[in-house]
Protein backbone atom coordinates (compact mmCIF):
# COMPACT_ATOMS: atom_id res chain seq x y z
CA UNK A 1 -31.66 0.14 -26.13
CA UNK A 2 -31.30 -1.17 -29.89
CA UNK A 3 -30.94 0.96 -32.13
CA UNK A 4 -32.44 0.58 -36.24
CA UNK A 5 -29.57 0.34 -38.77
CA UNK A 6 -32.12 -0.60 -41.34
CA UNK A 7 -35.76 -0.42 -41.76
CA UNK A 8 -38.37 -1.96 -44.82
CA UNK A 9 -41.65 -0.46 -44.38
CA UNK A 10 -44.40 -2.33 -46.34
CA UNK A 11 -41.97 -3.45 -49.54
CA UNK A 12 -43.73 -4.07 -52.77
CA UNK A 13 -42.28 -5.17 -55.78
CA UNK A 14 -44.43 -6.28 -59.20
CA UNK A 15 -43.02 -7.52 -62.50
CA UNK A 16 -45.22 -7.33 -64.61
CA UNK A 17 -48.68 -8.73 -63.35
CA UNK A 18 -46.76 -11.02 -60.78
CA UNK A 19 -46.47 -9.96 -57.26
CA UNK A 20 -43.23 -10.68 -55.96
CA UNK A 21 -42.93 -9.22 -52.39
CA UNK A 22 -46.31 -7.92 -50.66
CA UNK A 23 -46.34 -5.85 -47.94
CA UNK A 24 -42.91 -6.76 -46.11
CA UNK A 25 -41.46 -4.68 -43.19
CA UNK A 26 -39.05 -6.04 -41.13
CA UNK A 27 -36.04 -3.75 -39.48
CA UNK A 28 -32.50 -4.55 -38.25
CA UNK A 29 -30.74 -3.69 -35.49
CA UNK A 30 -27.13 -2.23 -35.41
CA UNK A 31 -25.23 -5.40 -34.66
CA UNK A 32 -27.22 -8.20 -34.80
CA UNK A 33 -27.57 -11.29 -37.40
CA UNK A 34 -30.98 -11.11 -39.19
CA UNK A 35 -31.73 -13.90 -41.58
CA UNK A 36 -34.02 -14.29 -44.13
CA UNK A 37 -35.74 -17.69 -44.54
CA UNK A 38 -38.06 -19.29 -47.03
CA UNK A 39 -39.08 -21.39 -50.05
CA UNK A 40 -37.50 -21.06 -53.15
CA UNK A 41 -39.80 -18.43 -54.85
CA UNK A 42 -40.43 -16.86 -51.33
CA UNK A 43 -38.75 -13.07 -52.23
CA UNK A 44 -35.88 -13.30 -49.98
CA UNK A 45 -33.28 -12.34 -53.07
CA UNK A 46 -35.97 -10.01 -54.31
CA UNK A 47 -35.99 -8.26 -50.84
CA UNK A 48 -32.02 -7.80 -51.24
CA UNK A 49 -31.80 -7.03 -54.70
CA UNK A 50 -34.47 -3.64 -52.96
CA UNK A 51 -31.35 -3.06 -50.52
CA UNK A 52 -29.28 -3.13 -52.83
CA UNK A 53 -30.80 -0.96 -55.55
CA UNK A 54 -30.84 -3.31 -58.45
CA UNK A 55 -34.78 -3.08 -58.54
CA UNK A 56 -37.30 -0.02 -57.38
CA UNK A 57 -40.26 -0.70 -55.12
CA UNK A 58 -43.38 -0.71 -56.46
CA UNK A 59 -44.48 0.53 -52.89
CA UNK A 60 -42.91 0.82 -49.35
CA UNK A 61 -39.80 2.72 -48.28
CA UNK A 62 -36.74 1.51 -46.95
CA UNK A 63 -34.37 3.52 -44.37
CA UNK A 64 -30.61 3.25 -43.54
CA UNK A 65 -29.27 4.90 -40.49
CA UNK A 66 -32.15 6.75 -40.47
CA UNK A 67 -32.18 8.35 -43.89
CA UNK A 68 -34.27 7.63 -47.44
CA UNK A 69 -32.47 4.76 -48.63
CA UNK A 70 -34.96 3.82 -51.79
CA UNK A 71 -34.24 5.85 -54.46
CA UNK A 72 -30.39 6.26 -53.92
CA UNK A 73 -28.66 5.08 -57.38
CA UNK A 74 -26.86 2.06 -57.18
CA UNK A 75 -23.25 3.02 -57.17
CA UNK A 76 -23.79 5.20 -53.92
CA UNK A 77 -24.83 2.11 -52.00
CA UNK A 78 -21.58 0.77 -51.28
CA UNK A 79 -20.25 4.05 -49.96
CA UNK A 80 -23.10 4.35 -47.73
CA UNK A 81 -22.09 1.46 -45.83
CA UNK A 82 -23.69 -1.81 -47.29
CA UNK A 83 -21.77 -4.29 -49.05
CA UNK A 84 -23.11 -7.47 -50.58
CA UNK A 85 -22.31 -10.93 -51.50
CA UNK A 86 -23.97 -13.16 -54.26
CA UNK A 87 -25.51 -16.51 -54.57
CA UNK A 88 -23.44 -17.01 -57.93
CA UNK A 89 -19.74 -15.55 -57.25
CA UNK A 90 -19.02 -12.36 -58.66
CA UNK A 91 -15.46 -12.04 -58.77
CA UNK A 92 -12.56 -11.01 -61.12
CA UNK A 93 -11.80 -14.72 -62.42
CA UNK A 94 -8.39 -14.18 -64.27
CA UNK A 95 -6.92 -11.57 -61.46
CA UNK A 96 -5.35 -12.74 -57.91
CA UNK A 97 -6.82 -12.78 -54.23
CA UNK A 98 -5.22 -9.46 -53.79
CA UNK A 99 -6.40 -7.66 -56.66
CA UNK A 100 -9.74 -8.72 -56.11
CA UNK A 101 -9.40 -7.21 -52.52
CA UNK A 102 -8.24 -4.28 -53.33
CA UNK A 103 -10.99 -3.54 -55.64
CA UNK A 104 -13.47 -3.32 -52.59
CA UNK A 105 -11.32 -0.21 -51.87
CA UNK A 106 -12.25 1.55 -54.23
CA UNK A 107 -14.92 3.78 -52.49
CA UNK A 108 -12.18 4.65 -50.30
CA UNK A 109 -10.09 6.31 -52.36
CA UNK A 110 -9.73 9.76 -52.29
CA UNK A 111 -7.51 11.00 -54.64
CA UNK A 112 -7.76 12.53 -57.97
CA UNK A 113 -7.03 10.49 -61.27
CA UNK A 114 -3.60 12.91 -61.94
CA UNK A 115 -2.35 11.34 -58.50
CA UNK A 116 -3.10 8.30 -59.65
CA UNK A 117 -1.23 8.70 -62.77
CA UNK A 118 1.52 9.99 -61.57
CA UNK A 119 2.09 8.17 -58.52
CA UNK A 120 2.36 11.15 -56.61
CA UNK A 121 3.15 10.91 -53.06
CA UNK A 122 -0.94 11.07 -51.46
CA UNK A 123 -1.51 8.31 -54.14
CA UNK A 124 1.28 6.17 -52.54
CA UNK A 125 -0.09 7.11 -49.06
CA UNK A 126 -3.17 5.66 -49.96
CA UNK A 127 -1.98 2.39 -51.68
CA UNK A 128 0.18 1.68 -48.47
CA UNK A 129 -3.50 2.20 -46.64
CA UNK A 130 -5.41 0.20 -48.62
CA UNK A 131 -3.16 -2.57 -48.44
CA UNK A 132 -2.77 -2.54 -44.91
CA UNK A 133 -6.98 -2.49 -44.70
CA UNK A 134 -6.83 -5.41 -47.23
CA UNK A 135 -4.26 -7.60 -45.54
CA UNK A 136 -6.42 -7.37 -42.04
CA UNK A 137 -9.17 -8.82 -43.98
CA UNK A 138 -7.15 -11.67 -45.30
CA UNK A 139 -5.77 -12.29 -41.82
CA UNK A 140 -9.11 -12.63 -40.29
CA UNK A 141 -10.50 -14.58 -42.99
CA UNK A 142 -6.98 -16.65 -42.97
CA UNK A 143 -6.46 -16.25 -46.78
CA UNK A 144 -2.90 -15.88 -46.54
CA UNK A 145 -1.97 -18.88 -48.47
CA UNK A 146 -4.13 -17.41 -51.24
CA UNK A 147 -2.95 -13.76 -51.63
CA UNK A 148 -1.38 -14.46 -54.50
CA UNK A 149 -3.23 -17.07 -56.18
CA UNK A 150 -5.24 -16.25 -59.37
CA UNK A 151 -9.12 -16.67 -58.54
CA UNK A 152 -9.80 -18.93 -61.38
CA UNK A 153 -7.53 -21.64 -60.16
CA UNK A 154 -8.89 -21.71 -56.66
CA UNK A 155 -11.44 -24.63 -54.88
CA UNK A 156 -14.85 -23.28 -54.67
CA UNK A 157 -15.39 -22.96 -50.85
CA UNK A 158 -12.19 -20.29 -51.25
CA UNK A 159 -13.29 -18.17 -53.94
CA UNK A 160 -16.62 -17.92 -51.74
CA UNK A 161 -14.59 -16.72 -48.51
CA UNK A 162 -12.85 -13.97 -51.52
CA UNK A 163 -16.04 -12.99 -52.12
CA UNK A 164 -16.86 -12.43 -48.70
CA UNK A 165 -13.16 -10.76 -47.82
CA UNK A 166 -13.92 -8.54 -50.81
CA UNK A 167 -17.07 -7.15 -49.41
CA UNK A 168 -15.48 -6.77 -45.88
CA UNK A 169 -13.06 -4.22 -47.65
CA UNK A 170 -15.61 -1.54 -48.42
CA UNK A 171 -15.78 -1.76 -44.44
CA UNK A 172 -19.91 -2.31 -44.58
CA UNK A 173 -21.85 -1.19 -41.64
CA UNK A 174 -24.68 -3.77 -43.38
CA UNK A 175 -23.36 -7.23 -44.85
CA UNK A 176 -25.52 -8.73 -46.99
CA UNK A 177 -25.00 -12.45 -47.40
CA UNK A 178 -27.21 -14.22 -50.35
CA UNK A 179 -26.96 -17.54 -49.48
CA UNK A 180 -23.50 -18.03 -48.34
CA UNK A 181 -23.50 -21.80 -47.26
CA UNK A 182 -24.82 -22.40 -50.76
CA UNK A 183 -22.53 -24.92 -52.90
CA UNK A 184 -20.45 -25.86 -49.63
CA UNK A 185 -19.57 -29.24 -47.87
CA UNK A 186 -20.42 -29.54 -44.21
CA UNK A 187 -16.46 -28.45 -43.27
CA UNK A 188 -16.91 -25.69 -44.82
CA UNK A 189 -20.31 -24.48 -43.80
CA UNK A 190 -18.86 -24.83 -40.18
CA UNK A 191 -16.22 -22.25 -41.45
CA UNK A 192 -18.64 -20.09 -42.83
CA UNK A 193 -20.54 -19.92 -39.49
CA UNK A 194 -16.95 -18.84 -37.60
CA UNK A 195 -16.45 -16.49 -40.28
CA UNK A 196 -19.54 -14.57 -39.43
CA UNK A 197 -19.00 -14.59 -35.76
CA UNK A 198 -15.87 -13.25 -36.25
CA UNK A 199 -17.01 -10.15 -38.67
CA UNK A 200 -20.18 -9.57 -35.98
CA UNK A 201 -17.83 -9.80 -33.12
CA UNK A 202 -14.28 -8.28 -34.04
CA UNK A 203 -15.07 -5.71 -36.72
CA UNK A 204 -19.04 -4.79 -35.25
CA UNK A 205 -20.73 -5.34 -38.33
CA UNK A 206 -24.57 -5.67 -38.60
CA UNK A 207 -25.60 -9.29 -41.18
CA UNK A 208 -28.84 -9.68 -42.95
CA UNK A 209 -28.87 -12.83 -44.64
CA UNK A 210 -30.36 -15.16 -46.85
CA UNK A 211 -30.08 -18.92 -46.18
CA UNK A 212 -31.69 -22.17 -46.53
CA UNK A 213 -29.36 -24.42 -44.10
CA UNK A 214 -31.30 -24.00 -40.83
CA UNK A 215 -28.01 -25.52 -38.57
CA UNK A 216 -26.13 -22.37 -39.79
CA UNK A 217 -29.21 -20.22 -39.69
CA UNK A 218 -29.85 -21.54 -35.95
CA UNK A 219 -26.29 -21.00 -34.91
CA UNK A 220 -25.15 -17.39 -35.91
CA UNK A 221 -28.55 -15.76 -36.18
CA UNK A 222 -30.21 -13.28 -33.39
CA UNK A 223 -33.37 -13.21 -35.32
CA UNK A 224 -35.25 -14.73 -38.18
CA UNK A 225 -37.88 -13.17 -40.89
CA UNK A 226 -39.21 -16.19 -42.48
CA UNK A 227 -41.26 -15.33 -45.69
CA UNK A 228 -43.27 -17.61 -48.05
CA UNK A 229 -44.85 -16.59 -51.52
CA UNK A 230 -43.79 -13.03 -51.38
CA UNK A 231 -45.21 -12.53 -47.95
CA UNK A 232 -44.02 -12.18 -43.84
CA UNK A 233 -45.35 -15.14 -41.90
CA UNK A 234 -43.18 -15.25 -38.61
CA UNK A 235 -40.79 -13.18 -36.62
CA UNK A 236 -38.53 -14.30 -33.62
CA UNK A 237 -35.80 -16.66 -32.53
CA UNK A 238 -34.57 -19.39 -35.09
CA UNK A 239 -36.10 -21.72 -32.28
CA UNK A 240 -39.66 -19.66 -32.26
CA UNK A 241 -39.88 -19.47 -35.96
CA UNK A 242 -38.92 -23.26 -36.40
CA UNK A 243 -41.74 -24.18 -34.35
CA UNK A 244 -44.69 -22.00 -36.08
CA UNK A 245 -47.27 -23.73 -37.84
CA UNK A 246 -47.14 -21.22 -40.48
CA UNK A 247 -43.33 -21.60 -41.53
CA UNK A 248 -43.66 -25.12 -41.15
CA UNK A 249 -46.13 -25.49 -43.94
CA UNK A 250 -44.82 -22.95 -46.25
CA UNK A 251 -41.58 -25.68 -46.53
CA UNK A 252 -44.28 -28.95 -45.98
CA UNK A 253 -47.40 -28.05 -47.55
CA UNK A 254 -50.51 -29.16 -45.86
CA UNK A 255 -51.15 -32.30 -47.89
CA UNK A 256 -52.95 -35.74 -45.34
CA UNK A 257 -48.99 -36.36 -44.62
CA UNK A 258 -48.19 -32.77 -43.04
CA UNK A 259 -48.91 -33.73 -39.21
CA UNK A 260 -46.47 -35.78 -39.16
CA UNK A 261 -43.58 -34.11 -41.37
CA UNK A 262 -44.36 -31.27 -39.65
CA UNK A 263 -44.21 -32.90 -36.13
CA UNK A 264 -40.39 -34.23 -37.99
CA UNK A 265 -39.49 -30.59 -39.23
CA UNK A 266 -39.56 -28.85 -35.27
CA UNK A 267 -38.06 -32.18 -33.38
């Protein structure tokens, strides 16, 4: 039986006199890959900036593990379990691969600033942990080469996969990926799609993404939640929801031309 690591019940969000997400519910289950899909404009980032506490509902709840999830402050999200990635990279430009990696850490640590200060002997215990947790990410992610490198100097594609290490550190239960293909050549979009195998399968955690390349979305995802103008119009398979009318013309329109691009679109 599948059990619900996260649920949105009837999300609402206005700014201002613009509604931005109407009525959305959607839930995900404990180790699957959920994807969000949509038109620019649709809500998709709007519906993760909700997870992630960077904007209040104007209506709806959502639940993690069960438990009142809207209304938790920001900083406690991370050490609930969910970690996040960005469409724009959010990293520490002029620090290394390391650093950066050991910054996800942080709501690990569990000792008091004196320790820190003074180096004392439960403060070296948990360096020595925290690297060993960081250099399992960079093994599985295969940033070796890079551990040392400052992030500034590195090629794109990389400083994506840091980004994506970094949040593996906080070891989420929920990984949130805003668009993660986004600004990378077909190689590396292929990576990407191993990489989130490998984080589903070998460390049995639960992806809700957002994405607009529909070979990646049809390859790693259980389940799509395609929106359009704020709104849910289809739930299922990346095969089902490819093929409903209603998804079809939210990316199309329904101009005299949309038989046929939409007969194009599903083939």
């Amino acid at each position: 039986m599948n059990e619900t690591l996260l649920s949105a019940q009837h999300l609402g969000v206005r700014f201002g006199g613009v509604l931005a997400v109407n009525d959305v519910s959607f839930d995900v289950q404990r180790g699957e890959v959920l994807t969000l899909i949509g038109p620019n404009g649709a809500g998709k980032t709007t519906v993760f900036n909700l997870i992630s506490r960077i904007h209040d509902p104007s209506s709806g709840a959502i639940e993690f593990e069960g438990k009142p999830l809207t209304g938790q402050p920001p900083h406690r999200v991370a050490a609930l379990g969910i970690a996040r990635t960005f469409q724009n990279i959010e990293l520490f430009e002029h620090a290394t691969v390391l650093h950066n990696l050991l910054v996800g850490r942080h709501t690990h640590r569990r000792t008091a600033l004196w320790q820190d200060l003074f180096f004392t002997s439960r403060a070296r215990a948990a360096e020595v942990e925290a690297r060993e947790k960081v250099e399992r990410v960079i093994d599985l992610l295969e940033l070796q080469h890079h551990r040392d490198a400052t992030v500034a100097g590195l090629p794109y594609g990389v400083r994506k996969v840091v980004e994506l290490a970094r949040a593996l550190c906080t070891e989420p239960k929920l990984l949130l990926l805003d668009e993660p293909s986004s600004g990378l050549n077909v190689e590396e979009t292929e990576d990407m799609a191993f990489w989130i195998e490998d984080i589903r399968r070998e460390l049995g955690v639960t992806v809700l993404m957002v994405e607009h390349d529909m070979s990646l979305v049809s390859r790693v995802s259980d389940r799509v939640v395609a929106m359009n103008q704020g709104e849910v119009v289809a739930v299922g398979t990346p095969a089902q929801v490819q093929r409903d009318a209603r998804v079809v013309e939210a990316y199309l329109g329904a101009g005299e031309e949309a038989p046929q691009r939409r007969k194009e679109a599903v083939r």
